[in-house]
Protein backbone atom coordinates (compact mmCIF):
# COMPACT_ATOMS: atom_id res chain seq x y z
CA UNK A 1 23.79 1.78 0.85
CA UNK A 2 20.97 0.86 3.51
CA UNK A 3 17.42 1.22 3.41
CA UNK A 4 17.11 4.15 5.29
CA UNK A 5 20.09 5.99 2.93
CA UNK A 6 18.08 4.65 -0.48
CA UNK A 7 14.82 6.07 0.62
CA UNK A 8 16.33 9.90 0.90
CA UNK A 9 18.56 9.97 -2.22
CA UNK A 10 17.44 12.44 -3.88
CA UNK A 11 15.56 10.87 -6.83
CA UNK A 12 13.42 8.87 -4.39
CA UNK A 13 12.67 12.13 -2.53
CA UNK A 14 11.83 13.41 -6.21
CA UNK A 15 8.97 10.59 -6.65
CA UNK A 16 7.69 10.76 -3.10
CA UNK A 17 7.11 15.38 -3.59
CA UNK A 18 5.54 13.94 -7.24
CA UNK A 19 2.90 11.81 -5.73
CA UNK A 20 2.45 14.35 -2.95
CA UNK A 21 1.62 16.50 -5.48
CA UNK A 22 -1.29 14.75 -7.28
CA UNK A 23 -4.55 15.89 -5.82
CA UNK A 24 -7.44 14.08 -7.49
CA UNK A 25 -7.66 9.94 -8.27
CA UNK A 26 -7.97 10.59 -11.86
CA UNK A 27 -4.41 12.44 -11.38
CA UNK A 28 -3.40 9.39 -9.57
CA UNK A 29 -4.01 7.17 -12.53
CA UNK A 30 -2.74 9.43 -15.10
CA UNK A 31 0.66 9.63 -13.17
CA UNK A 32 0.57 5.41 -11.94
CA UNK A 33 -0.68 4.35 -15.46
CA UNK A 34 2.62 6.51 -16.84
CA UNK A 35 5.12 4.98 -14.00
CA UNK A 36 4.16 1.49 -13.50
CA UNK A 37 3.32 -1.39 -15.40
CA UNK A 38 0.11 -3.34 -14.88
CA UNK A 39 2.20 -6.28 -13.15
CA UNK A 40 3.41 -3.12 -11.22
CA UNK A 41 0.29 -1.94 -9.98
CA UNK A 42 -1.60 -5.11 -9.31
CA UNK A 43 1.55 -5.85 -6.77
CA UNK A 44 1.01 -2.99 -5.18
CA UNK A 45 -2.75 -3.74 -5.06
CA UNK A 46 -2.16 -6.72 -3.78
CA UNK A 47 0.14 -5.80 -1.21
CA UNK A 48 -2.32 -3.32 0.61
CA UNK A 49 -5.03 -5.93 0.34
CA UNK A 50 -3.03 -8.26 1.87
CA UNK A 51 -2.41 -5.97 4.78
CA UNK A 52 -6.00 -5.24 5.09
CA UNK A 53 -6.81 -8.74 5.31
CA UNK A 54 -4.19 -9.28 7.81
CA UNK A 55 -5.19 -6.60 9.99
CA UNK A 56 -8.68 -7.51 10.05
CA UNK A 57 -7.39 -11.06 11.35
CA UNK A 58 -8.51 -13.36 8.04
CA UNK A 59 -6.65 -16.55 8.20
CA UNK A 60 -3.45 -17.05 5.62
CA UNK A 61 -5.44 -18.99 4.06
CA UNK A 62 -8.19 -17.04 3.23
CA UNK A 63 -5.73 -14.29 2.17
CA UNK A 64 -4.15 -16.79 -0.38
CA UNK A 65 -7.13 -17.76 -1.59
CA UNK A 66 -8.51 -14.12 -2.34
CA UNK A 67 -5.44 -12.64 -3.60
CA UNK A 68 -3.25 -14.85 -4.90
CA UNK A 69 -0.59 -13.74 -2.41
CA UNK A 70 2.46 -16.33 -1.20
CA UNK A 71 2.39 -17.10 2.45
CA UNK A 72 5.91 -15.53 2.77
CA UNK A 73 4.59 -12.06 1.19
CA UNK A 74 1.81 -12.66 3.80
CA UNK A 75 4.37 -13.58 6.19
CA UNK A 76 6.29 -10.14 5.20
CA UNK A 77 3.16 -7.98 5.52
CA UNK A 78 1.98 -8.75 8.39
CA UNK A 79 5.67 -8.07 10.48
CA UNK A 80 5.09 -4.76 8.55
CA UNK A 81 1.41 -4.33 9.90
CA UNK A 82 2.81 -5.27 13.35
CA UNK A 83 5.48 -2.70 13.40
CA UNK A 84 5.32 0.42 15.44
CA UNK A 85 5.89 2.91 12.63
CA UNK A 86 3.93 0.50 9.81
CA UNK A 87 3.01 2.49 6.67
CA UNK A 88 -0.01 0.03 5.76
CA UNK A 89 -1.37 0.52 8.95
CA UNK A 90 -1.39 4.57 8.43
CA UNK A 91 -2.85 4.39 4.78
CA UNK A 92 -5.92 1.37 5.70
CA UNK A 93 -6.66 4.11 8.73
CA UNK A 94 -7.12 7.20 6.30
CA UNK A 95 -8.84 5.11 3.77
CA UNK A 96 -11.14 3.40 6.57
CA UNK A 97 -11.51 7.07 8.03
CA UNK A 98 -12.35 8.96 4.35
CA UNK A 99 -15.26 5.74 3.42
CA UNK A 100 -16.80 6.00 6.96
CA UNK A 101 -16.81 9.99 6.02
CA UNK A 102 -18.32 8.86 2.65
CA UNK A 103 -21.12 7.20 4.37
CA UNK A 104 -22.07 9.42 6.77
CA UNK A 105 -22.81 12.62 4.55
């Protein structure tokens, strides 16, 4: 089965309407705290940090040094950030959109 085939089975499609359903952050931790581990989540963490970093243009090195990352997870992420339909680069926009919102009120 391919990527493309994994991501619409049906129990994937299940987890994606469940976290499309959580509305508030304290939902959000309730739900991740249940589903993931803490090794879990600090990937994930790590991951989106990473692509922030990267798409602000820090240096693999710096990235490394502030998250702990490998250079070929670095590596990964930034083809990702680079792609024409990348998901990091969609979520760092709404989060960089909703703090500049934040500020201005």
């Amino acid at each position: 089965m391919d990527r493309k085939e994994e991501l619409s089975s049906p129990m994937v499609k299940q987890l994606f309407h469940a976290i499309l359903s959580l509305k508030t952050k304290q939902e959000c931790i309730e739900f991740f705290e249940d589903l993931c581990t803490m090794n879990e989540l600090k990937s994930f963490s790590q991951r989106l940090e990473v692509a922030r970093m990267v798409r602000d243009g820090d240096t693999y090195m710096d990235i490394q040094v502030e998250t702990g990352a490998s250079s070929s997870s670095i590596k990964r992420i930034k083809r990702l950030i680079e792609s024409e339909d990348s998901g990091y680069e969609l979520v760092i926009h709404r989060i960089e959109e909703s703090e500049s919102l934040k500020v201005t009120r």
